[in-house]
Protein backbone atom coordinates (compact mmCIF):
# COMPACT_ATOMS: atom_id res chain seq x y z
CA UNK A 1 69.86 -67.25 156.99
CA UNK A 2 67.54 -64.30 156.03
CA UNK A 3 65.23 -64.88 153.57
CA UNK A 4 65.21 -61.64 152.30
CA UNK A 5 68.51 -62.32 150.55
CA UNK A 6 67.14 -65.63 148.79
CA UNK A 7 65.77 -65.47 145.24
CA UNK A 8 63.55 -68.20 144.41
CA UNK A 9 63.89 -70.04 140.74
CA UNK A 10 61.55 -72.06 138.63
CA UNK A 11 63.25 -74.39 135.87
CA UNK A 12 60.83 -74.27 133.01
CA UNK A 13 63.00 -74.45 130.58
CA UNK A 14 63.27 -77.61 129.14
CA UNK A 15 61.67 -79.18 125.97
CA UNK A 16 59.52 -81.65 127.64
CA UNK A 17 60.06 -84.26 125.53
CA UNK A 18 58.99 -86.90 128.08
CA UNK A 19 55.77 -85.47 127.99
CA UNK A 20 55.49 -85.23 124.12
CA UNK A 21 57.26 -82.72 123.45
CA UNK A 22 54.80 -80.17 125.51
CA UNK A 23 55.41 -77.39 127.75
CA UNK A 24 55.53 -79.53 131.60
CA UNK A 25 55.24 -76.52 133.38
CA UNK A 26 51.76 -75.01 131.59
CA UNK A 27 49.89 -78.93 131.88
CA UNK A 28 46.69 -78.59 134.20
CA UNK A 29 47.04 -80.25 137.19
CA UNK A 30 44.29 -79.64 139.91
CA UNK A 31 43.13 -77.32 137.68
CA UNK A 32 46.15 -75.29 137.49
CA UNK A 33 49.21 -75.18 135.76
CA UNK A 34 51.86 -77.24 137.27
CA UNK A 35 54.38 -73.86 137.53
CA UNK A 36 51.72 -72.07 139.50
CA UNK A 37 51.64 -74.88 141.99
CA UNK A 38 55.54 -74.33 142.40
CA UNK A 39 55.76 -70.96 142.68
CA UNK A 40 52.59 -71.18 145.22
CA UNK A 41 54.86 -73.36 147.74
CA UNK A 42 57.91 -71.81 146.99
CA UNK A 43 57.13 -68.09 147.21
CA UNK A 44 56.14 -67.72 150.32
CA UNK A 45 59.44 -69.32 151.43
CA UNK A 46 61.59 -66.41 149.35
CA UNK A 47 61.74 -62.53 148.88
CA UNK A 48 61.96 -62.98 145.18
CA UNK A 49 60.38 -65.46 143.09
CA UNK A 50 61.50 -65.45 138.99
CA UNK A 51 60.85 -68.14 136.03
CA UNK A 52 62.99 -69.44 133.78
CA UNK A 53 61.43 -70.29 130.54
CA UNK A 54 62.21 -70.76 126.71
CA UNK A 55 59.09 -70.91 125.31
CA UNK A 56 55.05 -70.00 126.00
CA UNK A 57 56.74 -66.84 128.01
CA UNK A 58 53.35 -65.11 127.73
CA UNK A 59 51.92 -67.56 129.85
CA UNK A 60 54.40 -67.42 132.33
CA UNK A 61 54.41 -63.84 132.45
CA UNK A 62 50.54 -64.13 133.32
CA UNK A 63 51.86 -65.37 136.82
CA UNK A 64 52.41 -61.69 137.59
CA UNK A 65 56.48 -62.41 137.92
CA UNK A 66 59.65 -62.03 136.23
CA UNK A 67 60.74 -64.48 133.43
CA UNK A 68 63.65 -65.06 131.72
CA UNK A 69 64.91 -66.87 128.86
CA UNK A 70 68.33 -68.66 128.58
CA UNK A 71 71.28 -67.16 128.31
CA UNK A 72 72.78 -70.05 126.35
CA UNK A 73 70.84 -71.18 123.06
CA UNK A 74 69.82 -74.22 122.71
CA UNK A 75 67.83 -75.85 125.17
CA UNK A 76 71.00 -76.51 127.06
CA UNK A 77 69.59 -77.54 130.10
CA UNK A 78 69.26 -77.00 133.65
CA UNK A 79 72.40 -75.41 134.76
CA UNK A 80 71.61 -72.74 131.98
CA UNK A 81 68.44 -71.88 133.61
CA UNK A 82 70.64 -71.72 136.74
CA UNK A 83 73.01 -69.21 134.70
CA UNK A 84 70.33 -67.14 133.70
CA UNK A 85 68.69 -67.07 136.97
CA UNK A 86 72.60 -65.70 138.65
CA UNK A 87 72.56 -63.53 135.95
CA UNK A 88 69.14 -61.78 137.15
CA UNK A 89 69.50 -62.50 140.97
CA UNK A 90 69.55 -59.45 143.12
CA UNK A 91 70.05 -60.92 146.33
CA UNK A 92 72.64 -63.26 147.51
CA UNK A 93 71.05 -66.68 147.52
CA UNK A 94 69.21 -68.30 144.87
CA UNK A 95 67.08 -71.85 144.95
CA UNK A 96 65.72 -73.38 142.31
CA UNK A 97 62.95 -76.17 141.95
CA UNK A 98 61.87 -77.64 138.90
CA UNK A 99 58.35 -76.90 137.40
CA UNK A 100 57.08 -80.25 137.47
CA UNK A 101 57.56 -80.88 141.23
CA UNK A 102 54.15 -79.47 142.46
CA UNK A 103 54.88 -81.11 145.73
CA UNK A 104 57.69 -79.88 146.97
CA UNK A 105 58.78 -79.02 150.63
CA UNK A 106 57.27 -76.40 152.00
CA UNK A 107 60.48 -76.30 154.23
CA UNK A 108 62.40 -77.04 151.13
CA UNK A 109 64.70 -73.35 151.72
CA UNK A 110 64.88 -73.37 155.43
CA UNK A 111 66.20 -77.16 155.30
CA UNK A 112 68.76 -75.77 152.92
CA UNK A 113 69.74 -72.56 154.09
CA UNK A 114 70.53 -74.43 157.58
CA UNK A 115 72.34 -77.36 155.85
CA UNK A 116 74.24 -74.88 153.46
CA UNK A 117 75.23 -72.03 156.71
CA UNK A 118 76.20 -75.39 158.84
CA UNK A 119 78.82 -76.24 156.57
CA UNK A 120 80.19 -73.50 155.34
CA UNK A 121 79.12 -74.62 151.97
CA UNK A 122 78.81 -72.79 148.40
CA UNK A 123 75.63 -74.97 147.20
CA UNK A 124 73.28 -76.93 149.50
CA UNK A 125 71.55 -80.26 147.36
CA UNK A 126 68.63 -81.84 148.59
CA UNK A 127 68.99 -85.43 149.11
CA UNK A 128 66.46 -88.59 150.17
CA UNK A 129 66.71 -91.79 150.69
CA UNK A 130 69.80 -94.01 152.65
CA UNK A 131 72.43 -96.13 152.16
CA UNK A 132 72.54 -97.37 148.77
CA UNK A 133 69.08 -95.85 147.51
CA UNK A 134 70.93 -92.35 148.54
CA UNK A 135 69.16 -90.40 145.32
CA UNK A 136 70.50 -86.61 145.20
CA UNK A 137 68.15 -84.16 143.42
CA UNK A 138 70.32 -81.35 142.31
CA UNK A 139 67.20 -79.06 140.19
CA UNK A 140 66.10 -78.53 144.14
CA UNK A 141 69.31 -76.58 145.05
CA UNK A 142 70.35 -73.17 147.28
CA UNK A 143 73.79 -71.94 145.84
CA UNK A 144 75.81 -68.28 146.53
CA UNK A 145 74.63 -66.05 143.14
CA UNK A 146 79.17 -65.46 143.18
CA UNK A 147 78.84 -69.00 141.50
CA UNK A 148 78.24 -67.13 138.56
CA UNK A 149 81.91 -66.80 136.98
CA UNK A 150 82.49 -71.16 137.93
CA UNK A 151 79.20 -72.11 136.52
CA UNK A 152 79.35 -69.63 133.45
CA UNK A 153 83.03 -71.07 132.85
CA UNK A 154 82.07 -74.71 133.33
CA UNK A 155 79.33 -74.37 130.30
CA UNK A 156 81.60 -72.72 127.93
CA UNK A 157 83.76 -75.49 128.23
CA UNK A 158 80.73 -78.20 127.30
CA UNK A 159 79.27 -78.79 130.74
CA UNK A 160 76.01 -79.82 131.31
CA UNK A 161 75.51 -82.03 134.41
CA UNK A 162 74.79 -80.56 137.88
CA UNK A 163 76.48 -82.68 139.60
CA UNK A 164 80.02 -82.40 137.79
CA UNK A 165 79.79 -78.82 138.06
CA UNK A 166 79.30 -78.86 142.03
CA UNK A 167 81.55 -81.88 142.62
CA UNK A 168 84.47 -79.03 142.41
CA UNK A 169 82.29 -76.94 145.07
CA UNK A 170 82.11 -76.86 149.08
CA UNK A 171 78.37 -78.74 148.93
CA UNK A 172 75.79 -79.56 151.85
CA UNK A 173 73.48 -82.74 151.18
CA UNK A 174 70.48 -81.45 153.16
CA UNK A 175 68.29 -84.90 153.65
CA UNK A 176 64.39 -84.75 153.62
CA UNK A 177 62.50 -87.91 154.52
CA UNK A 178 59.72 -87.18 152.41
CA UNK A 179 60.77 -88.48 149.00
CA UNK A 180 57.07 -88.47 147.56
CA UNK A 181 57.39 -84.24 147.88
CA UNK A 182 60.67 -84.63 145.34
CA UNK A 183 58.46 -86.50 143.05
CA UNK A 184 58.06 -84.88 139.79
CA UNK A 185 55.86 -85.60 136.92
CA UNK A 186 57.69 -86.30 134.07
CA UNK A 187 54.75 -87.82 131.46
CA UNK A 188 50.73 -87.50 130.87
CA UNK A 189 50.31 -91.05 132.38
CA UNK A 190 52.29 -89.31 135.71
CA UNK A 191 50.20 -86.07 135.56
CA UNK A 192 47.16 -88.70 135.63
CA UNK A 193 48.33 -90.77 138.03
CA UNK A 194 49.34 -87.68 140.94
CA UNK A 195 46.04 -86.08 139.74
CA UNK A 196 44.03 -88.97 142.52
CA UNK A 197 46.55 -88.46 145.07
CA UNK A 198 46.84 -86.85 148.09
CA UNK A 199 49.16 -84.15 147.74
């Protein structure tokens, strides 16, 4: 797949409540903002790059690329950054990763764009782990920007979880053995904690 025809999307537009009710994606981590480490190993793996954010915009904006706001009101969750992110996407491909994954693949798009093209699929989901401790992650996704009408339609009618919403959809589970780069850091004693680590 060329990646000139993928947009890349950063989820920041939850409340944060696990973290006290803070922004995740503006929290130092290595010195920088956990957002900027996502969209510095997800960029260069896209032509496009965009945030989607519902409050602290300014911030975001300092990152020197696009950001949105949700479509929906309310805080309604991922898939509504996902709608607002079809909604802006120029090019016919759009991942997303959420803003408190600083480690993420830095073959995270290839993996799916080759999982998604080999099966014909509409949405390819990253997925780790076997057998029974088979964990999907569906906020590190590649889907067709045509989902637009389905996904638009399924939260008008109430829906919020990503995987309802795809289990009506032709979808690729692309596996990645790394599970530590899916890990995301959900509280202060997490930001702490991934602050000694090797990345």
């Amino acid at each position: 797949m060329d990646t000139s025809q993928i947009t890349g999307l950063i989820l920041a537009g939850g409340r944060g409540t696990r973290m006290g009710t803070v922004d995740k994606g503006l929290q130092l981590f290595r010195d920088a903002p956990m957002a900027l480490h996502v969209l510095m190993r997800l960029s260069p793996q896209v032509a496009y790059i965009m945030i989607n954010a519902n409050q602290n915009i300014a911030p975001y904006e300092g990152f020197g690329v696009p950001v949105w706001q949700d479509e929906m009101q309310g805080f309604a969750g991922p898939l509504a950054g996902l709608q607002t992110g079809m909604l802006h996407c120029e090019t016919d491909y759009l991942v997303t990763a959420p803003c408190d994954s600083p480690f993420l693949p830095k073959d995270l798009v290839a993996c799916l764009a080759a999982g998604l093209e080999e099966k014909n699929a509409d949405l390819a989901v990253a997925v780790t782990g076997e057998g029974e401790s088979l964990q999907a992650h569906p906020v590190f996704c590649l889907a067709k920007a045509s989902l637009l009408p389905h996904l638009t339609l399924y939260l008008q009618e109430g829906g919020r979880k990503f995987d309802k919403w795809y289990s009506s959809l032709t979808v690729a589970e692309v596996h990645f053995d790394d599970e530590d780069a899916f890990r995301n850091i959900n509280t202060l004693d997490d930001l702490r904690k991934y602050e000694a680590t090797a990345s």
